[in-house]
C-alpha atoms as a PDB file:
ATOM      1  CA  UNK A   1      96.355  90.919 117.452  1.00  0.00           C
ATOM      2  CA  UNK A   2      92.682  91.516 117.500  1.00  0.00           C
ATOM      3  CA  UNK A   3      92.793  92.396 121.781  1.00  0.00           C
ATOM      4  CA  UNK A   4      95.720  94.502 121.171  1.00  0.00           C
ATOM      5  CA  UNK A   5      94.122  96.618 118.517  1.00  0.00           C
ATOM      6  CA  UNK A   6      90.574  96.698 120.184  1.00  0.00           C
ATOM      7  CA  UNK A   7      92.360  98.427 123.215  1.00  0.00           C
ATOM      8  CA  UNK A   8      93.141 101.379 120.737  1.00  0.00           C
ATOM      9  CA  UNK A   9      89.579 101.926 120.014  1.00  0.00           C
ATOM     10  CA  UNK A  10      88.336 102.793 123.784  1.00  0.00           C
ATOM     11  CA  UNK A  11      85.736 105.814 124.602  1.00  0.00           C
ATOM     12  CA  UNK A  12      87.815 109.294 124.062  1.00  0.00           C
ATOM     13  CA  UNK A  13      90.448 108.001 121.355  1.00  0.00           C
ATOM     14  CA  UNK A  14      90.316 109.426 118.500  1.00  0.00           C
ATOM     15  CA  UNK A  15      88.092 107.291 115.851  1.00  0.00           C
ATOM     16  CA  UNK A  16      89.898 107.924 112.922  1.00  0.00           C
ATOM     17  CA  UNK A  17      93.090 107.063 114.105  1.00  0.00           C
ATOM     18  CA  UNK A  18      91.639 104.109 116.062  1.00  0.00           C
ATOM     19  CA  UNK A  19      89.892 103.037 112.272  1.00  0.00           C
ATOM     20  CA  UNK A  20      93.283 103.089 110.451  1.00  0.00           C
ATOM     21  CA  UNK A  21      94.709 100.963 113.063  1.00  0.00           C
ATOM     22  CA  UNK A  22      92.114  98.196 112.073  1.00  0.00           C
ATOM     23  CA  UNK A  23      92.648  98.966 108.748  1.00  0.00           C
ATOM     24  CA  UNK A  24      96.221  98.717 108.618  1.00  0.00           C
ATOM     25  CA  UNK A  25      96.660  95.181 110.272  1.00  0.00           C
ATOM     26  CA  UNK A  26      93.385  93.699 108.426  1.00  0.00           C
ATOM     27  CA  UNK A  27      93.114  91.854 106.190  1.00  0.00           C
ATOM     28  CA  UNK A  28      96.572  90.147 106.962  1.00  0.00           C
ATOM     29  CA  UNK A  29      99.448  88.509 104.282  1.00  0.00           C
ATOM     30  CA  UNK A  30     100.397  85.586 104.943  1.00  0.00           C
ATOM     31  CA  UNK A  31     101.759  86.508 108.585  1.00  0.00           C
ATOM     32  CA  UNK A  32     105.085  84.416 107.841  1.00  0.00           C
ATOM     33  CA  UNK A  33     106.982  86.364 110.757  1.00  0.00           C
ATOM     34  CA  UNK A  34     104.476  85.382 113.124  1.00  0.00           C
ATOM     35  CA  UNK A  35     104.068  81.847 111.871  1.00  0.00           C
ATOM     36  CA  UNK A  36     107.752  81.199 111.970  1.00  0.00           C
ATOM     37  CA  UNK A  37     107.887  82.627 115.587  1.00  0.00           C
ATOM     38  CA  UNK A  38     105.422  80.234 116.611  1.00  0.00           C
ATOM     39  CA  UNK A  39     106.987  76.918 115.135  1.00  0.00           C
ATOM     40  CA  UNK A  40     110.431  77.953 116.426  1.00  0.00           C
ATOM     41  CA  UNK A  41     108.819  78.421 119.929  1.00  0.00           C
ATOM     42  CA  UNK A  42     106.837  75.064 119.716  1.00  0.00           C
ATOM     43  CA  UNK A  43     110.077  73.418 118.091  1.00  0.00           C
ATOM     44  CA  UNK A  44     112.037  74.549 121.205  1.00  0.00           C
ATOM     45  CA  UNK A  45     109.164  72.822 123.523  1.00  0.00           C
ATOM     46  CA  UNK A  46     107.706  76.128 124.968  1.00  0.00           C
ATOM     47  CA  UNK A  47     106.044  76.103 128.242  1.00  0.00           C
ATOM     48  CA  UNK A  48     104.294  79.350 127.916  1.00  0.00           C
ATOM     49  CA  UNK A  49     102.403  80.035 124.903  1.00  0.00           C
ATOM     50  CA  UNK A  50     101.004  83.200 125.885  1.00  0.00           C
ATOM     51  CA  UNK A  51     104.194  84.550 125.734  1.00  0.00           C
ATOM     52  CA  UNK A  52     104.904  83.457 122.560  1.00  0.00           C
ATOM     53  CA  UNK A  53     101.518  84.465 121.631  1.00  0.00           C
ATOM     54  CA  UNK A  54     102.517  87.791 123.034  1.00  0.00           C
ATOM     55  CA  UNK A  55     105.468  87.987 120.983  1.00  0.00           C
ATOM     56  CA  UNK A  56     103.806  86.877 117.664  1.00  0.00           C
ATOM     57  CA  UNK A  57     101.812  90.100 117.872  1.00  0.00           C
ATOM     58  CA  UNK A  58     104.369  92.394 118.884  1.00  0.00           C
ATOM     59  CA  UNK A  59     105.841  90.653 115.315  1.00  0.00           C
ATOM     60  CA  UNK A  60     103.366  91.548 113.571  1.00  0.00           C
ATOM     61  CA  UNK A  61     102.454  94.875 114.519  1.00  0.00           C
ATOM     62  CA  UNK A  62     105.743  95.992 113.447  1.00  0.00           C
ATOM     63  CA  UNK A  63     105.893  94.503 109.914  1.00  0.00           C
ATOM     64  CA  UNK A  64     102.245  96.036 109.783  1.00  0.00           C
ATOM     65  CA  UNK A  65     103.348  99.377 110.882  1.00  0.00           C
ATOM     66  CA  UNK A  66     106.980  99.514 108.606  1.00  0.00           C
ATOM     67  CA  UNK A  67     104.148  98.827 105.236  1.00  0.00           C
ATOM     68  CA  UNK A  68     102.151 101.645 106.394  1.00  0.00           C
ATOM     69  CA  UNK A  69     105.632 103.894 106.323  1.00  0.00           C
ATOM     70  CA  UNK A  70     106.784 102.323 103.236  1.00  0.00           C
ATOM     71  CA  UNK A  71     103.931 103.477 101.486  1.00  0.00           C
ATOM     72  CA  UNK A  72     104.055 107.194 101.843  1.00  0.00           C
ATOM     73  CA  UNK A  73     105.104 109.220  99.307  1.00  0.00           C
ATOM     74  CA  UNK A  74     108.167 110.331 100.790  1.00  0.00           C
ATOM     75  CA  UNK A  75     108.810 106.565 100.693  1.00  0.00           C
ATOM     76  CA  UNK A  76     107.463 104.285  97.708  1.00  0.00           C
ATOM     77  CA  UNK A  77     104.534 106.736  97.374  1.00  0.00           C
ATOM     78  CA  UNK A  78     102.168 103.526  96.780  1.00  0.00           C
ATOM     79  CA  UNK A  79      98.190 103.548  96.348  1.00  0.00           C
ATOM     80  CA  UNK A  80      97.679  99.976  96.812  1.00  0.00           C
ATOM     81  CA  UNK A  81      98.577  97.426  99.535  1.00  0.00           C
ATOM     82  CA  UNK A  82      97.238  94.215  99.607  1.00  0.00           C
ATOM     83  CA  UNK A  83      94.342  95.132  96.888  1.00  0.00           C
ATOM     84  CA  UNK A  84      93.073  98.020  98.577  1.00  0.00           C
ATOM     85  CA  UNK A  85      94.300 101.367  99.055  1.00  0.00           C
ATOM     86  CA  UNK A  86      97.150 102.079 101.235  1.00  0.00           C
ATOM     87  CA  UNK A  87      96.795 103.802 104.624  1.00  0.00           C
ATOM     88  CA  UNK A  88      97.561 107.379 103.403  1.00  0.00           C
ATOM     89  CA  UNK A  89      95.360 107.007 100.320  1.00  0.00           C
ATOM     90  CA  UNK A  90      92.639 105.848 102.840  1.00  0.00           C
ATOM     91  CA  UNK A  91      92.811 107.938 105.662  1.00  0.00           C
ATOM     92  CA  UNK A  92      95.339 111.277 104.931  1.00  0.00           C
ATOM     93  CA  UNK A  93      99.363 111.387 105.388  1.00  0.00           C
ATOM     94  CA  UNK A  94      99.304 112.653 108.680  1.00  0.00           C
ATOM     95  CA  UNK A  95      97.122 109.924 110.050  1.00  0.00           C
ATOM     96  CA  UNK A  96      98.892 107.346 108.167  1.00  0.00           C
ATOM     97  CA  UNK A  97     102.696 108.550 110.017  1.00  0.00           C
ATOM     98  CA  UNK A  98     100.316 108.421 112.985  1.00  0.00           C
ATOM     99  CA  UNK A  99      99.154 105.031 112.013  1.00  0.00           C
ATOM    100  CA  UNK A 100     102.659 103.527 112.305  1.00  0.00           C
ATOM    101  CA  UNK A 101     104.304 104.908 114.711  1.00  0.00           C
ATOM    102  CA  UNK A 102     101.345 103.495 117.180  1.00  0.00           C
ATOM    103  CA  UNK A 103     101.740 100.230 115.836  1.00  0.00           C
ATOM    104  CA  UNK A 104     105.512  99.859 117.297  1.00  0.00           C
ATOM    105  CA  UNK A 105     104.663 101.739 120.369  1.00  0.00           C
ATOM    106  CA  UNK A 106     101.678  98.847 120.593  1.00  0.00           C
ATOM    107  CA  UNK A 107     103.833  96.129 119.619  1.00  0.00           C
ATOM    108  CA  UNK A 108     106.108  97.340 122.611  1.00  0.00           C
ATOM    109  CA  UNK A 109     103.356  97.475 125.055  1.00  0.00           C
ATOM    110  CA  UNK A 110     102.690  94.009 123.952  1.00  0.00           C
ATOM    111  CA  UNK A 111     106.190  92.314 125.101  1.00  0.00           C
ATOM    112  CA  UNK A 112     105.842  94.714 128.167  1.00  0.00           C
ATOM    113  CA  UNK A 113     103.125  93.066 129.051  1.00  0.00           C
ATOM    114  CA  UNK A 114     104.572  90.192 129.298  1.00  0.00           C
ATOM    115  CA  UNK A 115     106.876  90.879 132.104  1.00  0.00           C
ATOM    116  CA  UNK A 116     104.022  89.680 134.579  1.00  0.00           C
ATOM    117  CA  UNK A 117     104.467  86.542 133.535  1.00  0.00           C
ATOM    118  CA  UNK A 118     108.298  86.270 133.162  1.00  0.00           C
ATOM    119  CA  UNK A 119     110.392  89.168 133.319  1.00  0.00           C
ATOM    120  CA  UNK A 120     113.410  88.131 131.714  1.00  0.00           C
ATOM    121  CA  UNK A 121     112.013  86.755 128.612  1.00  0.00           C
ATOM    122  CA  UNK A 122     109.579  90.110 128.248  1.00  0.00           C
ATOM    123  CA  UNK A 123     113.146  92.062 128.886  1.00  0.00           C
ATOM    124  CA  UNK A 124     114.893  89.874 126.181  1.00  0.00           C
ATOM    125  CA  UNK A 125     112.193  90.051 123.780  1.00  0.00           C
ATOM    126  CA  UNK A 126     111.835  94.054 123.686  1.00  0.00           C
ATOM    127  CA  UNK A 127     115.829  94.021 123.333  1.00  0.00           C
ATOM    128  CA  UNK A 128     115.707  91.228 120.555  1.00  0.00           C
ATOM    129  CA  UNK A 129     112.504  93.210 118.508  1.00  0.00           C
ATOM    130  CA  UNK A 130     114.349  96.555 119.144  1.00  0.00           C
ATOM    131  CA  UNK A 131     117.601  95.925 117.350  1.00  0.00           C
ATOM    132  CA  UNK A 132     115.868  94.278 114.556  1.00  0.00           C
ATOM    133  CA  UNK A 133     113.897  97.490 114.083  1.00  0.00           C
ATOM    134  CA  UNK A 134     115.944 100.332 114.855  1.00  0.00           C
ATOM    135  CA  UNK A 135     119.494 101.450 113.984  1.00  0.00           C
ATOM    136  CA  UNK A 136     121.930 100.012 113.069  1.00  0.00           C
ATOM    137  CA  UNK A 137     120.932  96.447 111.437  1.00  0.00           C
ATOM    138  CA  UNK A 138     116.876  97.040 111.998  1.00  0.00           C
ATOM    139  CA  UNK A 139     114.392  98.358 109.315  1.00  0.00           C
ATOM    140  CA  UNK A 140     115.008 101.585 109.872  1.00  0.00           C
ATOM    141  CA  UNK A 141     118.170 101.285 108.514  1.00  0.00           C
ATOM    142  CA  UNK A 142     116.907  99.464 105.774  1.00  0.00           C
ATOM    143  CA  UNK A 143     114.799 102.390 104.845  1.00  0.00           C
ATOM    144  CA  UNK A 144     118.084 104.090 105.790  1.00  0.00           C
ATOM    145  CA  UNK A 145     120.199 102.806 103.151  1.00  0.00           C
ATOM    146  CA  UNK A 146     117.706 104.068 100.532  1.00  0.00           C
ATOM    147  CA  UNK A 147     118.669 107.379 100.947  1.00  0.00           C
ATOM    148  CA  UNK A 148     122.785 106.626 100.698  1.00  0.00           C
ATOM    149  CA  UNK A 149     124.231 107.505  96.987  1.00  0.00           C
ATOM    150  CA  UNK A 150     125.997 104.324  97.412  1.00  0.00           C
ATOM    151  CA  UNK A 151     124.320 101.295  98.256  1.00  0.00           C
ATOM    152  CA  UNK A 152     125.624  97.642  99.762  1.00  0.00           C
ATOM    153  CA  UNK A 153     122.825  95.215  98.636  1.00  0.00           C
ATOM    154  CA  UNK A 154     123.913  92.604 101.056  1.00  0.00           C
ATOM    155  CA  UNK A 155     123.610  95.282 103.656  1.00  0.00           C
ATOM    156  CA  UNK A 156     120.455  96.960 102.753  1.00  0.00           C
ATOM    157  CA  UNK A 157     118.882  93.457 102.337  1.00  0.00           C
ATOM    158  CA  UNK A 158     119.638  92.335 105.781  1.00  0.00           C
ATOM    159  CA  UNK A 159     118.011  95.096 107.095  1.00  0.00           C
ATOM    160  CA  UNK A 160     115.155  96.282 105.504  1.00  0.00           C
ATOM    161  CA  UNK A 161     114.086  91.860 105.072  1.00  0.00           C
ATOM    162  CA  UNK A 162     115.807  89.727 106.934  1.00  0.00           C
ATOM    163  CA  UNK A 163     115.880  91.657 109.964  1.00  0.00           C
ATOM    164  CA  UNK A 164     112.734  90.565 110.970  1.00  0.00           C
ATOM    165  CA  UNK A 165     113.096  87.456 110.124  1.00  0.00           C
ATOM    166  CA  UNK A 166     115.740  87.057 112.287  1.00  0.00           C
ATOM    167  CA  UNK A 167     113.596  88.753 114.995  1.00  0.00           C
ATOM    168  CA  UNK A 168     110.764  85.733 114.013  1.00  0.00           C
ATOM    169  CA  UNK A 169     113.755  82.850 115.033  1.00  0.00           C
ATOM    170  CA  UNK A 170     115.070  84.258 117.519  1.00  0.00           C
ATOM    171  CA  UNK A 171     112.170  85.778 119.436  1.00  0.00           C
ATOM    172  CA  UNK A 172     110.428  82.506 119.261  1.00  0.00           C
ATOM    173  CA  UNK A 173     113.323  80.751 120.924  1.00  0.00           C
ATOM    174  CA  UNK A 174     113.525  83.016 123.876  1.00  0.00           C
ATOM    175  CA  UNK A 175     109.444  82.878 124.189  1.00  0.00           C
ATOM    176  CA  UNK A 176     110.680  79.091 125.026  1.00  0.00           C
ATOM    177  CA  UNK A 177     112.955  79.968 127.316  1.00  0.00           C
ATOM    178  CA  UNK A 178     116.217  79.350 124.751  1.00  0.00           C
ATOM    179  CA  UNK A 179     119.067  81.155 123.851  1.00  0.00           C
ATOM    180  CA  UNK A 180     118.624  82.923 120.483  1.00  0.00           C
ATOM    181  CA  UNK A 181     122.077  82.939 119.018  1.00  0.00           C
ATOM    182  CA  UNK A 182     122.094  79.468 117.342  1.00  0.00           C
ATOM    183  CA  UNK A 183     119.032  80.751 115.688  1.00  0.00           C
ATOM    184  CA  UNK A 184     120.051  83.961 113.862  1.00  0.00           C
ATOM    185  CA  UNK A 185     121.288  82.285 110.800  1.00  0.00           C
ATOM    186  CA  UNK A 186     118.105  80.808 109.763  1.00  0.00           C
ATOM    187  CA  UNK A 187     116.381  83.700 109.974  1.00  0.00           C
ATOM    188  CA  UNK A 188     118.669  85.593 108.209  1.00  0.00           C
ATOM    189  CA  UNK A 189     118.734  82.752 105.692  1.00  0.00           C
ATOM    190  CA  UNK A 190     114.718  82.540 105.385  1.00  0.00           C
ATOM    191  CA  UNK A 191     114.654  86.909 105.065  1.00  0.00           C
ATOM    192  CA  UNK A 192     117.309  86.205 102.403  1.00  0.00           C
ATOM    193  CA  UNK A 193     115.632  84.277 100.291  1.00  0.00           C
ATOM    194  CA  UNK A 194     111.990  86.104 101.026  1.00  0.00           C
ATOM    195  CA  UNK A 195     113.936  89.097  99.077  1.00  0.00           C
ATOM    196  CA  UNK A 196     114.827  87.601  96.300  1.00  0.00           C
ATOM    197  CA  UNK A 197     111.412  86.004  96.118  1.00  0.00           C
ATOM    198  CA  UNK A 198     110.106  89.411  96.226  1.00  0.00           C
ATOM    199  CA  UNK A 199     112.611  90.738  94.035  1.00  0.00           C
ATOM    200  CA  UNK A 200     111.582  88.292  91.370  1.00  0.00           C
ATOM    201  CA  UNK A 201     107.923  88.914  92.056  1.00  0.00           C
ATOM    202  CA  UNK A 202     108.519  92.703  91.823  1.00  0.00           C
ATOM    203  CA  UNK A 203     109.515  92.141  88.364  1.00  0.00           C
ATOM    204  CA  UNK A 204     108.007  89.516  86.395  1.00  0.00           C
ATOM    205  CA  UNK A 205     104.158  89.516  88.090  1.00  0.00           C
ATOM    206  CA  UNK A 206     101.631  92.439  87.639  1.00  0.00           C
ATOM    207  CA  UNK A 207      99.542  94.450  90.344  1.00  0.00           C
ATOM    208  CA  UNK A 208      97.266  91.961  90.152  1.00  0.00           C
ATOM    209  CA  UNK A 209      99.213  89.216  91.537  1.00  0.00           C
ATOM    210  CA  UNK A 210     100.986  91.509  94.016  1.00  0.00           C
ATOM    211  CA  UNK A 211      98.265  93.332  95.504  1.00  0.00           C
ATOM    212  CA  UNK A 212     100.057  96.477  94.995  1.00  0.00           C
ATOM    213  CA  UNK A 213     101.988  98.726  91.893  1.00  0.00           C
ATOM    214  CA  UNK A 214     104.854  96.115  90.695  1.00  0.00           C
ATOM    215  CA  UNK A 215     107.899  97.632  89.270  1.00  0.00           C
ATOM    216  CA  UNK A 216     108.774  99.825  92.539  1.00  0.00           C
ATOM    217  CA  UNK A 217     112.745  98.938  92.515  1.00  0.00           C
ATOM    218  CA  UNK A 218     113.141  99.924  88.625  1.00  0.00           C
ATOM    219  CA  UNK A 219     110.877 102.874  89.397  1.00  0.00           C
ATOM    220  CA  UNK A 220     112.629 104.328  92.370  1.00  0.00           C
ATOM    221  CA  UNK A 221     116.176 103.327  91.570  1.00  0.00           C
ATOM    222  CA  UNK A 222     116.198 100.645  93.876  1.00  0.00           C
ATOM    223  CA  UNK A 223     118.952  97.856  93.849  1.00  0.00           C
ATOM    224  CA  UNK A 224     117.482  94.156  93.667  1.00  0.00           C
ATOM    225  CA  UNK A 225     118.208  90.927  92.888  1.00  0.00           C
ATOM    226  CA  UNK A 226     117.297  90.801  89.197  1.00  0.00           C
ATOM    227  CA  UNK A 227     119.077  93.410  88.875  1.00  0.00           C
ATOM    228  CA  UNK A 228     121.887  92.518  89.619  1.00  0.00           C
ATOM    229  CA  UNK A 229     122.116  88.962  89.046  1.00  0.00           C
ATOM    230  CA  UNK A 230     119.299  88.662  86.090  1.00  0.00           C
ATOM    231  CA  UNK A 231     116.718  86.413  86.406  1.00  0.00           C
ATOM    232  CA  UNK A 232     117.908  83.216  86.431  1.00  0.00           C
ATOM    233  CA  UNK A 233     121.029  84.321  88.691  1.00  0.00           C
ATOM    234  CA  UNK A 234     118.391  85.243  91.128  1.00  0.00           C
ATOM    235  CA  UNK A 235     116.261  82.191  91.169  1.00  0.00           C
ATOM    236  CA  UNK A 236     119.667  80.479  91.692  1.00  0.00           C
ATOM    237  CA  UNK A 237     120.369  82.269  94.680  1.00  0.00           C
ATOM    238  CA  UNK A 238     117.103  81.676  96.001  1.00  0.00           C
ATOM    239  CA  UNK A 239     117.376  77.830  95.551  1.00  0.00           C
ATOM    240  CA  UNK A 240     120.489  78.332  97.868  1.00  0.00           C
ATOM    241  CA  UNK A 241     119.029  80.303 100.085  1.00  0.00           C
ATOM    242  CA  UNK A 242     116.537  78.327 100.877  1.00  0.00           C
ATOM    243  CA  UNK A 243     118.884  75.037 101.001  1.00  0.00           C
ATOM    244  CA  UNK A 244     121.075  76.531 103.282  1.00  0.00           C
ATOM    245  CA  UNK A 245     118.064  78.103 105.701  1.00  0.00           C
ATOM    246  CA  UNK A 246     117.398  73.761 105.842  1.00  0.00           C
ATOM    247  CA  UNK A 247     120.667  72.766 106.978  1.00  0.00           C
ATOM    248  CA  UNK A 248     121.048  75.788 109.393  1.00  0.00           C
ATOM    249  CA  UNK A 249     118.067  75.098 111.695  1.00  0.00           C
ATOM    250  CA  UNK A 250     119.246  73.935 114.840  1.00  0.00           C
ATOM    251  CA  UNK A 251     119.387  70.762 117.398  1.00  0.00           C
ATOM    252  CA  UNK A 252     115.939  70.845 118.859  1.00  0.00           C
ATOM    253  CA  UNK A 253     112.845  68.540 119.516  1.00  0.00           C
ATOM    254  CA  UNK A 254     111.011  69.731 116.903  1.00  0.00           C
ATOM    255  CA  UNK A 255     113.984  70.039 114.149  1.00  0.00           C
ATOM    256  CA  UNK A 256     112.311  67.599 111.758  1.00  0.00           C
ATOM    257  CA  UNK A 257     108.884  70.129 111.771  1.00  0.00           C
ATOM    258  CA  UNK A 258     110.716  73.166 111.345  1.00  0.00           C
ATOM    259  CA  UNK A 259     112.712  71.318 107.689  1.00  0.00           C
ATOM    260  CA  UNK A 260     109.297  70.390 106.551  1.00  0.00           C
ATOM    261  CA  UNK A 261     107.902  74.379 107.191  1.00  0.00           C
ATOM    262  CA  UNK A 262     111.028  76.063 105.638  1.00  0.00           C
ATOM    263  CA  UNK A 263     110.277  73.207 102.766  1.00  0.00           C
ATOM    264  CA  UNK A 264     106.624  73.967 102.131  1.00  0.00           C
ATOM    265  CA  UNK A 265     107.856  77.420 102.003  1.00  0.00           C
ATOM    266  CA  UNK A 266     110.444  76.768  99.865  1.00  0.00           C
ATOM    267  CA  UNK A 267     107.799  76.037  97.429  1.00  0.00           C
ATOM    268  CA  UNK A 268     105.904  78.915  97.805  1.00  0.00           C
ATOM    269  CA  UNK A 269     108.408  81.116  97.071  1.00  0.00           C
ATOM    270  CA  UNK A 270     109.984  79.552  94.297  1.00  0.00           C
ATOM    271  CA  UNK A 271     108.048  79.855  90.919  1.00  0.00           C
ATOM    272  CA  UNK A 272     106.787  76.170  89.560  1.00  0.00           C
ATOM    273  CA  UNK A 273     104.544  77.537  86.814  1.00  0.00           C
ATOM    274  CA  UNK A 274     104.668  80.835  84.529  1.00  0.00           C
ATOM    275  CA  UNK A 275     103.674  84.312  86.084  1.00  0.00           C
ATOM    276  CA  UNK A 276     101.862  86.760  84.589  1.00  0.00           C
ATOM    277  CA  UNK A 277     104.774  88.202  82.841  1.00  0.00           C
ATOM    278  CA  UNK A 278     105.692  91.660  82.729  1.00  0.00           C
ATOM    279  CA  UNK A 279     108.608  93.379  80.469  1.00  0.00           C
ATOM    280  CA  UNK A 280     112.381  92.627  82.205  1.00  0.00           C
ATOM    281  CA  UNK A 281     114.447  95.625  81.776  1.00  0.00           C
ATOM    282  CA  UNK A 282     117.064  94.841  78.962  1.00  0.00           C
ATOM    283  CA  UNK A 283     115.529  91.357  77.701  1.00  0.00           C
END
């Protein structure tokens, strides 16, 4: 990711712009879309990794540039992402809008780039990152669905989480070279229970924990998993989640890594010890 943003930062850009760039991608999360791309690639027995490499990025840079969006006020209006202020806090509004949209335009140019190596995959890969991001089952629609009176959880989940996550299996599996069909119910699986994880996060842990304002669902009027199931209703839809992403992933050489990933993860996600607790809405 580090090439791809340095190319931003070339004599006559604009150096602000070129600084929130930087700032928005670094430090990282835990780059689990990325991380997941790469095991299903290596699981399928890729024979490329550049492009793979190349599609990790492209990954990333749009999960980077949908926080910077989220963030704004017209959005979740939030000060603080990943313990430091967000990118409109930082840098202004306008630079911030500015901030994301040349994140997917770079994460484009990435799989573009591609196409000197392999053609097809670089064409497949733009179409697979596009519909996970756009209209009508992307992020955007996620977002989208924030703005309806009425709201379809399962719907709005799918596409503002577990959209990319989707994008993570199957984009890895055509990096290798593989069809990507078999491989959209794991990530949708994996997203799945990454929301309900965050759901639960979003209400028992403080800022602290999160690395930015908790509460943001209750706040906004947001439907989530507590919410609607309770706590413990939630953490037993994670379990399933989780048990089901498992028995989903597909006949490949590299079947039995890819369990024991989705199972370290598994335990990650799911709480083992108290959080620091905040107050649950009607308890």
């Amino acid at each position: 990711m580090g090439r791809a943003i340095s190319r931003c930062g070339t004599r006559g850009a604009p150096a602000r712009l070129a600084s929130a760039l930087g700032y928005a991608v670094s430090p990282g999360g835990a780059r689990i879309r990325p991380t997941i791309l790469l095991a299903v690639a290596s699981a399928c027995g890729e024979d490329r990794p550049e492009i793979g490499d190349a599609a990790a990025t492209a990954l990333e840079l749009i999960h980077c540039a949908s926080l910077v969006h989220d963030d704004l006020p017209c959005f979740d209006n939030a000060d603080i992402r990943r313990g430091k202020p967000s990118v409109h806090r930082a840098y202004s509004q306008p630079i911030a809008v500015l901030t994301g949209d040349s994140l997917i335009i770079l994460a484009f140019e990435e799989l573009a780039r591609i196409a000197e190596i392999d053609a097809a995959r670089s064409a497949r890969l733009v179409l697979a990152l596009a519909r996970r991001t756009g209209m009508p089952g992307g992020i955007c629609a996620g977002q989208g669905w924030e703005s309806e009176e009425e709201i379809d959880l399962e719907a709005y989940h799918n596409a503002k989480t577990a959209a990319l996550f989707v994008a993570a299996t199957q984009m890895g599996a055509i990096a290798a070279g593989q069809e990507p069909g078999p491989w959209a119910e794991l990530g949708a699986r994996i997203g799945a229970a990454f929301q309900i994880a965050d759901d639960l996060r979003d209400t028992l842990c403080d800022a602290d924990t999160l690395g930015k304002p908790p509460g943001q669902d209750d706040l906004n009027g947001r439907p989530n998993a507590v919410a609607r199931y309770g706590v413990q209703g939630a953490m037993s839809k994670l379990k399933d989640s989780l048990g089901g992403a498992i028995a989903s992933i597909p006949s490949c050489p590299g079947e039995a890594m890819l369990a024991q990933m989705v199972q370290r993860y598994a335990e990650r996600l799911t709480p083992s010890a108290p959080m620091p607790r905040r107050t649950v809405p009607g308890e």
